[in-house]
PDB file of N, CA and C in Angstrom:
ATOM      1  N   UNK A   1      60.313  -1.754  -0.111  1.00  0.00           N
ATOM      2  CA  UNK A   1      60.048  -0.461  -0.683  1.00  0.00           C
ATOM      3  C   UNK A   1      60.884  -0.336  -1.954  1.00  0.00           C
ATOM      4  N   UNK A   2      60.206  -0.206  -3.055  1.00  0.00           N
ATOM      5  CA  UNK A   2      61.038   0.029  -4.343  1.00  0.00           C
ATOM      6  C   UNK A   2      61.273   1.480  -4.385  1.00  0.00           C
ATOM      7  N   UNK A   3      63.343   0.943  -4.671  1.00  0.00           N
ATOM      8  CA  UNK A   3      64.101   2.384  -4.656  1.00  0.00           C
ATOM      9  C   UNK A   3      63.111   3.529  -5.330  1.00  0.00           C
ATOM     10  N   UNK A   4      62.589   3.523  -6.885  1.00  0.00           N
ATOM     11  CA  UNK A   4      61.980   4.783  -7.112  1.00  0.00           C
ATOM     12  C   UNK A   4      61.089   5.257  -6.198  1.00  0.00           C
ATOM     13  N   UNK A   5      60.813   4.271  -5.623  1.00  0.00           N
ATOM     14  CA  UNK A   5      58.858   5.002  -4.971  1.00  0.00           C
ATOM     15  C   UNK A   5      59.910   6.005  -3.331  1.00  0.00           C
ATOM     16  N   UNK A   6      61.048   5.232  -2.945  1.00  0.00           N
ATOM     17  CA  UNK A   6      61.470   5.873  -1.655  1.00  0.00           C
ATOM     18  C   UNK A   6      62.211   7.374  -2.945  1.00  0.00           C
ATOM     19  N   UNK A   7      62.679   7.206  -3.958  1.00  0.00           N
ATOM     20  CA  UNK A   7      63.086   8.142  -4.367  1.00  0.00           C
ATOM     21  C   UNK A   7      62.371   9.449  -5.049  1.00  0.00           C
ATOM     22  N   UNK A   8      61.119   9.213  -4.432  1.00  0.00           N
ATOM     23  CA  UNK A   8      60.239   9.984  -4.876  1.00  0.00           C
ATOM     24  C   UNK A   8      59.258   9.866  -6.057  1.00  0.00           C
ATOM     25  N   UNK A   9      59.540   9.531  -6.721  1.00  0.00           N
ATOM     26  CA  UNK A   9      58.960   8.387  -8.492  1.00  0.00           C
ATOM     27  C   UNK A   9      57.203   8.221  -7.996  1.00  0.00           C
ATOM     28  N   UNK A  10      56.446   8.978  -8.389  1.00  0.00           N
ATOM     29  CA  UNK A  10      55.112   8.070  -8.395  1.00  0.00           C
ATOM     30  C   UNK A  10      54.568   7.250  -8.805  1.00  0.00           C
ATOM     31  N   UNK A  11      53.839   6.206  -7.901  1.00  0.00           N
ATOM     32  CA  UNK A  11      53.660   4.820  -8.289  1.00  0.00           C
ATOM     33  C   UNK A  11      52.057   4.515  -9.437  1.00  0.00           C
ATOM     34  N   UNK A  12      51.869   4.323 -10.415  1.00  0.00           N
ATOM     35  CA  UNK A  12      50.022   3.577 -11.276  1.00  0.00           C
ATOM     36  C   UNK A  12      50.041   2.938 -10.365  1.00  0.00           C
ATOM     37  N   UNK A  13      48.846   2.543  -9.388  1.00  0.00           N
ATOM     38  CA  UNK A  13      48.100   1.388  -9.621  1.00  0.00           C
ATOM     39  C   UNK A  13      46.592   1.169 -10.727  1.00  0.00           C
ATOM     40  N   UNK A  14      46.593   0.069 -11.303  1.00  0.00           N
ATOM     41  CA  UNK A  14      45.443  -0.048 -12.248  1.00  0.00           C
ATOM     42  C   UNK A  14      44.749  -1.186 -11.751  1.00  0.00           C
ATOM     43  N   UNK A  15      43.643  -0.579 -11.471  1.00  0.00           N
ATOM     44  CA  UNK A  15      42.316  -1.022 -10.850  1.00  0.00           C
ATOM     45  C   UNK A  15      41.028  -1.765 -12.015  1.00  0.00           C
ATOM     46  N   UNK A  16      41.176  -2.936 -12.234  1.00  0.00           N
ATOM     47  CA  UNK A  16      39.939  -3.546 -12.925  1.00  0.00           C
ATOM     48  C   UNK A  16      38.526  -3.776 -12.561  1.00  0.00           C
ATOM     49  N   UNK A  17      37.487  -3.292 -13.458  1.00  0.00           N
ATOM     50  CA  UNK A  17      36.051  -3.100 -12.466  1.00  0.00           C
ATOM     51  C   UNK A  17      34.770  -4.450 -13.086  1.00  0.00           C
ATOM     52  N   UNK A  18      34.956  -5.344 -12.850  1.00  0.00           N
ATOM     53  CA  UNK A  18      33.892  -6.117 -13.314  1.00  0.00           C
ATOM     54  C   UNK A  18      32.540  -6.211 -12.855  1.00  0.00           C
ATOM     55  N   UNK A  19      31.464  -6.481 -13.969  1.00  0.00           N
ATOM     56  CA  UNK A  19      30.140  -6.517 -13.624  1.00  0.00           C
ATOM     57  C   UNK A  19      29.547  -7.725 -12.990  1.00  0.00           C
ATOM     58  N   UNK A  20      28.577  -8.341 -12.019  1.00  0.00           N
ATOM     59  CA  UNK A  20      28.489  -9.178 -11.370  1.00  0.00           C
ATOM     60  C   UNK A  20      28.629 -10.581 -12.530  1.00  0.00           C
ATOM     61  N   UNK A  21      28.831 -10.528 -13.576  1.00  0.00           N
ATOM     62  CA  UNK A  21      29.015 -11.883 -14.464  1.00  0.00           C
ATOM     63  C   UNK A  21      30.239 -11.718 -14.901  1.00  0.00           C
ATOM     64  N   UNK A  22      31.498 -11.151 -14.346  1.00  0.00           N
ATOM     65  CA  UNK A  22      32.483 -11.299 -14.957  1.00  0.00           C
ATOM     66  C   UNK A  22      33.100 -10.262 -15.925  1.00  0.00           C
ATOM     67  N   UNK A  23      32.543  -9.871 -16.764  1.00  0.00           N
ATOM     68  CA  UNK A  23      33.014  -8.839 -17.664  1.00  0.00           C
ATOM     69  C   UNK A  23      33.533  -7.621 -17.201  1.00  0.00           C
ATOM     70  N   UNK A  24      35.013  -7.141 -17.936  1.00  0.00           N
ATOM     71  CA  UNK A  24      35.306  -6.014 -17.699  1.00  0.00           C
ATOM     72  C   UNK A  24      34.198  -4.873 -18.320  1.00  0.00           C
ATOM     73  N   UNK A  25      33.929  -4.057 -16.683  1.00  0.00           N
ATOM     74  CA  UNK A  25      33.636  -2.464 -17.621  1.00  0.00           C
ATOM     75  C   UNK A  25      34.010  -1.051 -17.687  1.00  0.00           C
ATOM     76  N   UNK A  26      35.360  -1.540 -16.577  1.00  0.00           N
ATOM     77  CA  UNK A  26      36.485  -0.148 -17.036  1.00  0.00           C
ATOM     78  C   UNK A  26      37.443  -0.550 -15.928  1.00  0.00           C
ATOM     79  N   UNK A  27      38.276   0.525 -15.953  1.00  0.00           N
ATOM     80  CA  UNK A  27      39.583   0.494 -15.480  1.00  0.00           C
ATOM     81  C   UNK A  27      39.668   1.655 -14.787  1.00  0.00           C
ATOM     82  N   UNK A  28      40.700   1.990 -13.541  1.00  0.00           N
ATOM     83  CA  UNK A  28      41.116   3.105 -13.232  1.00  0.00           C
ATOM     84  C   UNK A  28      41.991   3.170 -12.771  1.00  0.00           C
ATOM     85  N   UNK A  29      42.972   4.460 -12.791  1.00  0.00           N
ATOM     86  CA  UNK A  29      44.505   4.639 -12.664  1.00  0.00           C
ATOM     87  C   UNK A  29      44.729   5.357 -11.559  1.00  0.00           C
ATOM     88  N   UNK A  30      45.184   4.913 -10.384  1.00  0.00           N
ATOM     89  CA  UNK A  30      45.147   5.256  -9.429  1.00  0.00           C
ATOM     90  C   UNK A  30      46.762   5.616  -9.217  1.00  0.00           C
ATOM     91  N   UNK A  31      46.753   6.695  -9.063  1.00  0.00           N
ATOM     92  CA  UNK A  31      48.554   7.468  -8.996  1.00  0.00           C
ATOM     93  C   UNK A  31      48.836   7.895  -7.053  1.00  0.00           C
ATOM     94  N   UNK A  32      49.677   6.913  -6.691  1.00  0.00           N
ATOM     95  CA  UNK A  32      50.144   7.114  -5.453  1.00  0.00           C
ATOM     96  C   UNK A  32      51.543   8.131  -5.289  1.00  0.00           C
ATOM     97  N   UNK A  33      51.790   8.993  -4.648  1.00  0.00           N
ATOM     98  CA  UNK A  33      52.893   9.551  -4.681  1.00  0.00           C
ATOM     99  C   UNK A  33      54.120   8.983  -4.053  1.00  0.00           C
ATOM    100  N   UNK A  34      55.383   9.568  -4.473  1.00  0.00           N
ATOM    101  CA  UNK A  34      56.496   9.012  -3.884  1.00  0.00           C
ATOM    102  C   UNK A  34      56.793   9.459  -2.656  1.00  0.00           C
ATOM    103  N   UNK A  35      57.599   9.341  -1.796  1.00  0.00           N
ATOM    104  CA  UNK A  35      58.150   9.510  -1.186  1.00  0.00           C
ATOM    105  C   UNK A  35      58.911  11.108  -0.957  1.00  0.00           C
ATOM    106  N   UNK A  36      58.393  12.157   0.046  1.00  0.00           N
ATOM    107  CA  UNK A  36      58.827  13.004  -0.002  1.00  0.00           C
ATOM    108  C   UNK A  36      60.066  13.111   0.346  1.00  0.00           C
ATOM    109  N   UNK A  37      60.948  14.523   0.055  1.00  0.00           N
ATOM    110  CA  UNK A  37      62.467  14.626   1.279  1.00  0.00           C
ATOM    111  C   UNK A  37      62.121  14.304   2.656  1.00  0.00           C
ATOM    112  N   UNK A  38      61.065  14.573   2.968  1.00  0.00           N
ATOM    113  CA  UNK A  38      60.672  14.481   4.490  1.00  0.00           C
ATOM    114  C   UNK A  38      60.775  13.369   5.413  1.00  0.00           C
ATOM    115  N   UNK A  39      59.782  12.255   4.076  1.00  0.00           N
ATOM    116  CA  UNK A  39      59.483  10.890   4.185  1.00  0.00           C
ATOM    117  C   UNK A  39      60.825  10.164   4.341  1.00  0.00           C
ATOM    118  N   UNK A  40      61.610  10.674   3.527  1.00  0.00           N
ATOM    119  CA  UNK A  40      62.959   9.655   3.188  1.00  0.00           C
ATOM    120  C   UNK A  40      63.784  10.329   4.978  1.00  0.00           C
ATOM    121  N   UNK A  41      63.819  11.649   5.006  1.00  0.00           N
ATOM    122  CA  UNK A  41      65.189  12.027   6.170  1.00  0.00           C
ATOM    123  C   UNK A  41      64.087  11.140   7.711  1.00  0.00           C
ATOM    124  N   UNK A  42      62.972  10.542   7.891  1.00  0.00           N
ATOM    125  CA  UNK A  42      62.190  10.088   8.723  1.00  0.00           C
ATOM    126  C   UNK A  42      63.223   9.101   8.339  1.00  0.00           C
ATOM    127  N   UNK A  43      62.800   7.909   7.508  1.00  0.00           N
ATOM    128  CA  UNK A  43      63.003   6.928   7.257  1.00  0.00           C
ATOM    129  C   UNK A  43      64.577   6.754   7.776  1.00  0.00           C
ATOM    130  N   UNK A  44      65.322   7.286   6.939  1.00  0.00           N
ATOM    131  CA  UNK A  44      66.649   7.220   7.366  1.00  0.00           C
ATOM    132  C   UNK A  44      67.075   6.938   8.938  1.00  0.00           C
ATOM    133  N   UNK A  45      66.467   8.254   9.613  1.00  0.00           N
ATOM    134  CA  UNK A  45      66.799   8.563  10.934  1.00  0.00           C
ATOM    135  C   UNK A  45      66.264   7.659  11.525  1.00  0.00           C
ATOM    136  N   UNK A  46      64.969   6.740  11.783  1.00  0.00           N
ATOM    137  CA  UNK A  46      64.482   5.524  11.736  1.00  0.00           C
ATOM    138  C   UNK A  46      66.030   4.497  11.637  1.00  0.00           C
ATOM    139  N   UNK A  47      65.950   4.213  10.860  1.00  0.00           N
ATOM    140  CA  UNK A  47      67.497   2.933  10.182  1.00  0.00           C
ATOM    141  C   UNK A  47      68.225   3.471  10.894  1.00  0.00           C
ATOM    142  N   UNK A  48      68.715   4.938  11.104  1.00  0.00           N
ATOM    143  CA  UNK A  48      70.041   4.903  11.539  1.00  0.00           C
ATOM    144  C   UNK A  48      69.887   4.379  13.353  1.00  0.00           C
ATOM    145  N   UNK A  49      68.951   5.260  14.086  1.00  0.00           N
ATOM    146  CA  UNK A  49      69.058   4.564  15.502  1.00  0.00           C
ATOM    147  C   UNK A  49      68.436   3.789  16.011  1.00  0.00           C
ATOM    148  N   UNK A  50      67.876   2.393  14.650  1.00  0.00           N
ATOM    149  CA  UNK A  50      67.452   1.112  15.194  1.00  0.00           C
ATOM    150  C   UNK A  50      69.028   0.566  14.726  1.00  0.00           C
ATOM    151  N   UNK A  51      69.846   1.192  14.279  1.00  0.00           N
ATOM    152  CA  UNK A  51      71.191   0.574  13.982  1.00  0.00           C
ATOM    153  C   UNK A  51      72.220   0.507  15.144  1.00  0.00           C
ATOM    154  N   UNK A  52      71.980   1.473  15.815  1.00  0.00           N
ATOM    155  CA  UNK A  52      72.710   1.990  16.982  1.00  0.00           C
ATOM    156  C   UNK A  52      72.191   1.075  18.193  1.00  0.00           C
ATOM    157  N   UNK A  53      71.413   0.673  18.209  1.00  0.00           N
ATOM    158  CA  UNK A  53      70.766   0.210  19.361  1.00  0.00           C
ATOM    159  C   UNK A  53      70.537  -1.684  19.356  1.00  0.00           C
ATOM    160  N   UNK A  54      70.387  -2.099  20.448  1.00  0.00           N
ATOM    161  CA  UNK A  54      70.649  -4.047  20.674  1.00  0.00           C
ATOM    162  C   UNK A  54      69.323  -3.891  20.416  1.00  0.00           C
ATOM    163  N   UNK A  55      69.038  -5.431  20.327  1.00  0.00           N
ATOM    164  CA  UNK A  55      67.318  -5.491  19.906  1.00  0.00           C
ATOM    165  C   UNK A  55      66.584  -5.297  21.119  1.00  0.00           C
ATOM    166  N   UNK A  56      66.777  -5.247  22.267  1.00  0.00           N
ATOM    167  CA  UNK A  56      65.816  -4.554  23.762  1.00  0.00           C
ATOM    168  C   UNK A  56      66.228  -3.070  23.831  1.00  0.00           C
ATOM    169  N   UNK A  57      66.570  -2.173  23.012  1.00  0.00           N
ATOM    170  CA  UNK A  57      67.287  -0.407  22.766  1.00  0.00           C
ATOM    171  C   UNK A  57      68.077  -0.252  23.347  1.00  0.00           C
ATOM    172  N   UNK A  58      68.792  -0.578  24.048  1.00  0.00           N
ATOM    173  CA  UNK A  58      69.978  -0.316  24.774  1.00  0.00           C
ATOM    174  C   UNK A  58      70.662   0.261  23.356  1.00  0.00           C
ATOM    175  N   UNK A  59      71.189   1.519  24.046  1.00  0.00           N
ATOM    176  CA  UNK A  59      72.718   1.903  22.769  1.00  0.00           C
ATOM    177  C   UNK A  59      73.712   1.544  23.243  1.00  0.00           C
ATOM    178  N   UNK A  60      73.593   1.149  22.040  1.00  0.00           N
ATOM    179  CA  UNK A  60      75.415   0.577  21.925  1.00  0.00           C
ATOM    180  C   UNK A  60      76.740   0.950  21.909  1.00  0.00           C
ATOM    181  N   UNK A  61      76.789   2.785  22.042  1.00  0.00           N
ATOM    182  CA  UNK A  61      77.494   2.858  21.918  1.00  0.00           C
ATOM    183  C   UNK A  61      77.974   3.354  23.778  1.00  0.00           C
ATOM    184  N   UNK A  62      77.279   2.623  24.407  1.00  0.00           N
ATOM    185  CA  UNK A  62      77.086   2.640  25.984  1.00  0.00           C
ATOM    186  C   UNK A  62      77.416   1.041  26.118  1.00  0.00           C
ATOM    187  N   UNK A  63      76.560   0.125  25.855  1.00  0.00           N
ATOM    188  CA  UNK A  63      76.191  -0.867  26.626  1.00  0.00           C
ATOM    189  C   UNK A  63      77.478  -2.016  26.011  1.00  0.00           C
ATOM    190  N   UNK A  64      78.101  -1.149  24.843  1.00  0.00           N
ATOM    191  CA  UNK A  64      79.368  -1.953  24.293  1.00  0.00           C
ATOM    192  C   UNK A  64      80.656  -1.857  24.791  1.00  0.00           C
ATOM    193  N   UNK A  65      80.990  -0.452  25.587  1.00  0.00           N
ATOM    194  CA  UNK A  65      81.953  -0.016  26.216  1.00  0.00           C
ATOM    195  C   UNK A  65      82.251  -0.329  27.503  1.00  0.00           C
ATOM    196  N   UNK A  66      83.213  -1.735  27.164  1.00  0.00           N
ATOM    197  CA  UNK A  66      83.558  -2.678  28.768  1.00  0.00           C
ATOM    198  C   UNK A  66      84.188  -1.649  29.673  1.00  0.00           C
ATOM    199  N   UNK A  67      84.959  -1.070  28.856  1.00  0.00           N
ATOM    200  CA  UNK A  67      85.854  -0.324  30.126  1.00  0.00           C
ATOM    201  C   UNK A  67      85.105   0.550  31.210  1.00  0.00           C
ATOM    202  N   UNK A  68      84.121   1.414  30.398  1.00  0.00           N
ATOM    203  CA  UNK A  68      83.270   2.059  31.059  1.00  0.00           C
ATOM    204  C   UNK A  68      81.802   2.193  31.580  1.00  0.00           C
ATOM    205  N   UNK A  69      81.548   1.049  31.602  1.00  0.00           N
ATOM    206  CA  UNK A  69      80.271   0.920  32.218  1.00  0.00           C
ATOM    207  C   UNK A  69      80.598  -0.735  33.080  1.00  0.00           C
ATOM    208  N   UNK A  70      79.531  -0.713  34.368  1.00  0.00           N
ATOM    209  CA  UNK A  70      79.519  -2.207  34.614  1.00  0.00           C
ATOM    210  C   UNK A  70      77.586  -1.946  34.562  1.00  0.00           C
ATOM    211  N   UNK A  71      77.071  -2.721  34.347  1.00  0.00           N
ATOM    212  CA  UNK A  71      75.591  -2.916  34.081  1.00  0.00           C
ATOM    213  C   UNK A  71      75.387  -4.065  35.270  1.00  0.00           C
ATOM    214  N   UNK A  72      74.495  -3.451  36.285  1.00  0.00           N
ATOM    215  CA  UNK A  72      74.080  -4.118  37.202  1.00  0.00           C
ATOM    216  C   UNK A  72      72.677  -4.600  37.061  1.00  0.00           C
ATOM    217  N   UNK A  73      71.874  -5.779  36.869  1.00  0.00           N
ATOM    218  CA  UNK A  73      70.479  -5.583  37.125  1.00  0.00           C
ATOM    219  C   UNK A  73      69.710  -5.484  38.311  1.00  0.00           C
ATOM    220  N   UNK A  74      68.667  -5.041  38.133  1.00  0.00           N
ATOM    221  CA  UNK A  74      67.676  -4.163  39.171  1.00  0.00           C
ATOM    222  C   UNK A  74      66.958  -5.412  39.094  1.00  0.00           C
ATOM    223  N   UNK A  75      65.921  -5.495  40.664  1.00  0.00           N
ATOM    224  CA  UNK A  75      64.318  -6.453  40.726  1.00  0.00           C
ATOM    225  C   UNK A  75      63.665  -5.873  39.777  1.00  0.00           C
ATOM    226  N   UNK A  76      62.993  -7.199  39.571  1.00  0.00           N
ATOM    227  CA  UNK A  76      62.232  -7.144  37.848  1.00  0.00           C
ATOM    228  C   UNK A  76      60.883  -5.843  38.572  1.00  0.00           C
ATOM    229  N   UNK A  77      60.059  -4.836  38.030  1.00  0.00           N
ATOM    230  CA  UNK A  77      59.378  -4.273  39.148  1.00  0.00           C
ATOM    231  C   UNK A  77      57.993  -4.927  38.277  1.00  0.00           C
ATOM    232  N   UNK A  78      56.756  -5.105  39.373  1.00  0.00           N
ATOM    233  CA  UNK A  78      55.533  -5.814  38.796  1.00  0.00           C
ATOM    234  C   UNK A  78      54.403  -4.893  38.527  1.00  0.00           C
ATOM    235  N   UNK A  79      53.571  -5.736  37.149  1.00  0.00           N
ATOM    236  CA  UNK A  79      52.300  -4.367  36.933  1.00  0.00           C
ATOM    237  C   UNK A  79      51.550  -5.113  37.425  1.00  0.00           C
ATOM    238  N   UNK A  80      51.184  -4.600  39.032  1.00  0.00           N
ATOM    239  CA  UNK A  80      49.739  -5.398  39.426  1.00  0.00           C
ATOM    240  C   UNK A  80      48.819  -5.865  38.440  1.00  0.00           C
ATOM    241  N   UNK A  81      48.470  -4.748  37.309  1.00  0.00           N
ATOM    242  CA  UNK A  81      47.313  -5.534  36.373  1.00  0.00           C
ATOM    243  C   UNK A  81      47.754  -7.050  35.790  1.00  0.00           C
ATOM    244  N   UNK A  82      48.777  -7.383  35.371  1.00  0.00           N
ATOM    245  CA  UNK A  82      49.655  -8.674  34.896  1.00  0.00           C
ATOM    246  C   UNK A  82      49.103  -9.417  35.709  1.00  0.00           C
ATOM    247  N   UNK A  83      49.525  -9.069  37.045  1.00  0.00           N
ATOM    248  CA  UNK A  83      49.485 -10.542  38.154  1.00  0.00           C
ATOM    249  C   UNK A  83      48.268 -10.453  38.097  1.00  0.00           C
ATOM    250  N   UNK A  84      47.139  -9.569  38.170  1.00  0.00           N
ATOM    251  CA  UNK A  84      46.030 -10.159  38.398  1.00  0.00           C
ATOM    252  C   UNK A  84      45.750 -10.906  37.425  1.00  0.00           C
ATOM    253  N   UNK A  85      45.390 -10.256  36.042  1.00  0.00           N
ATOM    254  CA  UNK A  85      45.343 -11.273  34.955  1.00  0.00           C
ATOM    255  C   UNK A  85      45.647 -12.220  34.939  1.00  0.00           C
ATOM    256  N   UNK A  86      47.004 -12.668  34.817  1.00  0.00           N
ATOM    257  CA  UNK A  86      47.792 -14.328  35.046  1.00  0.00           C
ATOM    258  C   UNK A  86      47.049 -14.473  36.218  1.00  0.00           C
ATOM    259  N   UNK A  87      46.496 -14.359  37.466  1.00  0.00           N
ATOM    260  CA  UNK A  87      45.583 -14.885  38.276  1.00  0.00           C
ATOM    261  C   UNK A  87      44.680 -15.698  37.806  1.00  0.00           C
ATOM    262  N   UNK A  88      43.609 -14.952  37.308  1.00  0.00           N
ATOM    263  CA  UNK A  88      42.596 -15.405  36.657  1.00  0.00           C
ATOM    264  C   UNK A  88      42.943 -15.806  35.518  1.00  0.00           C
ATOM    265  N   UNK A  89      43.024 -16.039  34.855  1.00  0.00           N
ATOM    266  CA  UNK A  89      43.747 -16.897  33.356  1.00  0.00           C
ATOM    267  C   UNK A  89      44.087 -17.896  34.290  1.00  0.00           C
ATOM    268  N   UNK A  90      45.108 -18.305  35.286  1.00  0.00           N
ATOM    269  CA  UNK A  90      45.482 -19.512  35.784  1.00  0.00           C
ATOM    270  C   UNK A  90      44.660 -20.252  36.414  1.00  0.00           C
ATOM    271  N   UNK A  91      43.711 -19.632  37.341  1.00  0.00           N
ATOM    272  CA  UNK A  91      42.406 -20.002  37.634  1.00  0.00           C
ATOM    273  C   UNK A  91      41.457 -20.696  37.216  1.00  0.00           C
ATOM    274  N   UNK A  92      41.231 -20.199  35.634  1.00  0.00           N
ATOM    275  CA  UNK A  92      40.588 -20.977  34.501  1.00  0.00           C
ATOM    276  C   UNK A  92      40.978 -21.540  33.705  1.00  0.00           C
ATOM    277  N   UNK A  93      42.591 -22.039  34.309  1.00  0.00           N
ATOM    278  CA  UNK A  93      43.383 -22.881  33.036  1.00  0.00           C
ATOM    279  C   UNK A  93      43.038 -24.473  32.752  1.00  0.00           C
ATOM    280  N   UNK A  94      42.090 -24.705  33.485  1.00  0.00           N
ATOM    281  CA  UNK A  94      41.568 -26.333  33.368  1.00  0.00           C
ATOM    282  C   UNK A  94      39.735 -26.343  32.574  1.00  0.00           C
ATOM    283  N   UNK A  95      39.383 -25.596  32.746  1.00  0.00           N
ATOM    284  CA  UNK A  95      38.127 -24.807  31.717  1.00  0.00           C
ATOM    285  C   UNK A  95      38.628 -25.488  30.246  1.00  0.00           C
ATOM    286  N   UNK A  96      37.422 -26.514  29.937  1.00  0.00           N
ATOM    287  CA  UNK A  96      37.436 -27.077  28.457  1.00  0.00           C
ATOM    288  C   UNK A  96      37.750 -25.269  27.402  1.00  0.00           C
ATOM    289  N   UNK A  97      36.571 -24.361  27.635  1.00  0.00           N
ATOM    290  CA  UNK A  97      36.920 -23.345  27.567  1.00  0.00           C
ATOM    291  C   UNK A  97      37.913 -22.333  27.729  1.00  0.00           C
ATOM    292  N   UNK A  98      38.870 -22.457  28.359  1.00  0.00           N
ATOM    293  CA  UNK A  98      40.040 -21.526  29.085  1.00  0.00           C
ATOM    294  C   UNK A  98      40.730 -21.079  27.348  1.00  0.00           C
ATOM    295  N   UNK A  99      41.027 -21.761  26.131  1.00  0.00           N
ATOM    296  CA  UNK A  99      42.054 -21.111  25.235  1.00  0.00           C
ATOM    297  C   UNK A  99      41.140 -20.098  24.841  1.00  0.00           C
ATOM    298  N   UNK A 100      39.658 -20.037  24.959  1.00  0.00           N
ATOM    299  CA  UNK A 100      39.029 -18.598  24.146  1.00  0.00           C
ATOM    300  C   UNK A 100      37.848 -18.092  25.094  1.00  0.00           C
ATOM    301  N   UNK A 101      38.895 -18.025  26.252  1.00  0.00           N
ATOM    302  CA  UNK A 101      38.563 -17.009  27.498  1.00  0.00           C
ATOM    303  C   UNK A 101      39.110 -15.405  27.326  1.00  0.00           C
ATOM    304  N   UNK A 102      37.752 -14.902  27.240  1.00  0.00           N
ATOM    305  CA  UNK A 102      39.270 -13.276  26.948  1.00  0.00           C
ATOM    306  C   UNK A 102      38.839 -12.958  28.594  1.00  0.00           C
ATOM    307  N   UNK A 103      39.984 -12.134  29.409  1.00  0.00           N
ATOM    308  CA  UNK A 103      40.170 -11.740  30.417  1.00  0.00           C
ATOM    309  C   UNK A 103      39.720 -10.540  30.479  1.00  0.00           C
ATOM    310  N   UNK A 104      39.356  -9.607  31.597  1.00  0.00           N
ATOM    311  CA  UNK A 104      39.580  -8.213  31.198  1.00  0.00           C
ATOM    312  C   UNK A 104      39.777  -7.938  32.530  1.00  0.00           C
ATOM    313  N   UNK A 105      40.211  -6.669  33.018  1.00  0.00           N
ATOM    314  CA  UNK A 105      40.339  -6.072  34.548  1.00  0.00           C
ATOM    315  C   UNK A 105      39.945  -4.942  34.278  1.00  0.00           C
ATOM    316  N   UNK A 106      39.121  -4.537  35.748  1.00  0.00           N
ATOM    317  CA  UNK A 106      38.788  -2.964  36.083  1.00  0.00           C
ATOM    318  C   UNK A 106      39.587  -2.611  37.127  1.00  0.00           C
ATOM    319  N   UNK A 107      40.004  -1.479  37.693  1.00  0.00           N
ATOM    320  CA  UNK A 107      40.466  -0.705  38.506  1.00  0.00           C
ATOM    321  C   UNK A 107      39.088  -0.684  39.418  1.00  0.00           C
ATOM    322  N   UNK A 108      39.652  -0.626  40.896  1.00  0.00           N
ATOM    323  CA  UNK A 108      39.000  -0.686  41.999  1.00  0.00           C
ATOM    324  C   UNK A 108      39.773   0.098  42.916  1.00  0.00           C
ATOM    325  N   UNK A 109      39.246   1.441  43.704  1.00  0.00           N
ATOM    326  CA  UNK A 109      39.565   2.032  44.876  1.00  0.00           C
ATOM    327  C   UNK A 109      40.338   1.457  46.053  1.00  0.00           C
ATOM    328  N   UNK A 110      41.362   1.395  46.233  1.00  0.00           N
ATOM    329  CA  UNK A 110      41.897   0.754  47.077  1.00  0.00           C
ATOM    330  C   UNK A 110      41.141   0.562  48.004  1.00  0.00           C
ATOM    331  N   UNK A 111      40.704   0.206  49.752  1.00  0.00           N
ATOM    332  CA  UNK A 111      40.319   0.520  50.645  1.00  0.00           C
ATOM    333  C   UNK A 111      41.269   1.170  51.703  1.00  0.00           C
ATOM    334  N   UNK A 112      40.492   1.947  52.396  1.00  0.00           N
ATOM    335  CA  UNK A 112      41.448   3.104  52.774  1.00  0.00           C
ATOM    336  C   UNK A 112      41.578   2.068  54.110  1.00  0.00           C
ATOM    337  N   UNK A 113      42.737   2.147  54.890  1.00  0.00           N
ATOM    338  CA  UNK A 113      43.015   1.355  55.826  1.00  0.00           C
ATOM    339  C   UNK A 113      42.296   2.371  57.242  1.00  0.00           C
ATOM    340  N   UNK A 114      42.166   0.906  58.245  1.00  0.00           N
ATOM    341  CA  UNK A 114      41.350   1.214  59.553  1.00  0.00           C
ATOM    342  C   UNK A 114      41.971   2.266  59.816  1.00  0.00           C
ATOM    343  N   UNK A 115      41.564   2.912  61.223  1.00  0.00           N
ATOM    344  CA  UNK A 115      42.268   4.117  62.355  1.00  0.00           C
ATOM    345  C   UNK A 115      42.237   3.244  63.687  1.00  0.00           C
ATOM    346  N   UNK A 116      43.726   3.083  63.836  1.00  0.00           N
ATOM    347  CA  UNK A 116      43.587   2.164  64.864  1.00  0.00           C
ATOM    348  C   UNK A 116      43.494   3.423  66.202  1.00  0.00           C
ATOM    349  N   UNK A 117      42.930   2.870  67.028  1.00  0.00           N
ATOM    350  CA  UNK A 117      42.617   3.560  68.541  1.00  0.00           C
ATOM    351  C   UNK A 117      43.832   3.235  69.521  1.00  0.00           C
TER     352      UNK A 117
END
């Protein structure tokens, strides 16, 4: 992003129009605006708490503090849709075809379980 355009500065673009053999037969000046106060205090606030944060979001100003935290991990938890997918994808992983297999899943009603007697 060039400093003027974040500093508000509006940007020309100039647009050349040729006829199907090549020749120019005009031009046009296409004026993009800069960057509002709005645009820029977004932007900022953006930078500032992807700054704050590890590259998976954890903040840092948590996940850095030995004294006071111990970070335990949890079971990974599963999205049934995944496993099914990787099902089928693995299924058809010997398919001359299988690299431009697209997958898809529908949702299905569970079945409601028996009544035992």
């Amino acid at each position: 992003m060039p400093l003027p355009t974040f500093d508000g500065e509006p940007v020309e673009h100039l647009h050349e129009h040729y006829d199907p053999d090549g020749n120019l037969t005009g031009t046009t000046v296409v004026t993009v605006p800069g960057w509002t106060a709005d645009d820029r205090a977004w932007a900022l606030g953006l930078a500032l708490r992807e700054s704050a944060e590890c590259p998976r979001g954890h903040d840092l100003t948590e996940s850095l503090d030995y004294d006071s935290w111990k970070w335990v991990p949890q079971p990974p938890a599963i999205c049934f849709a995944c496993a099914a997918l990787e099902a089928t994808v693995d299924k058809h992983k010997k398919d001359p075809h299988a690299r431009s297999m697209l997958h898809s899943l529908h949702k299905v009603p569970r079945p409601k379980p028996k009544k035992r007697r």
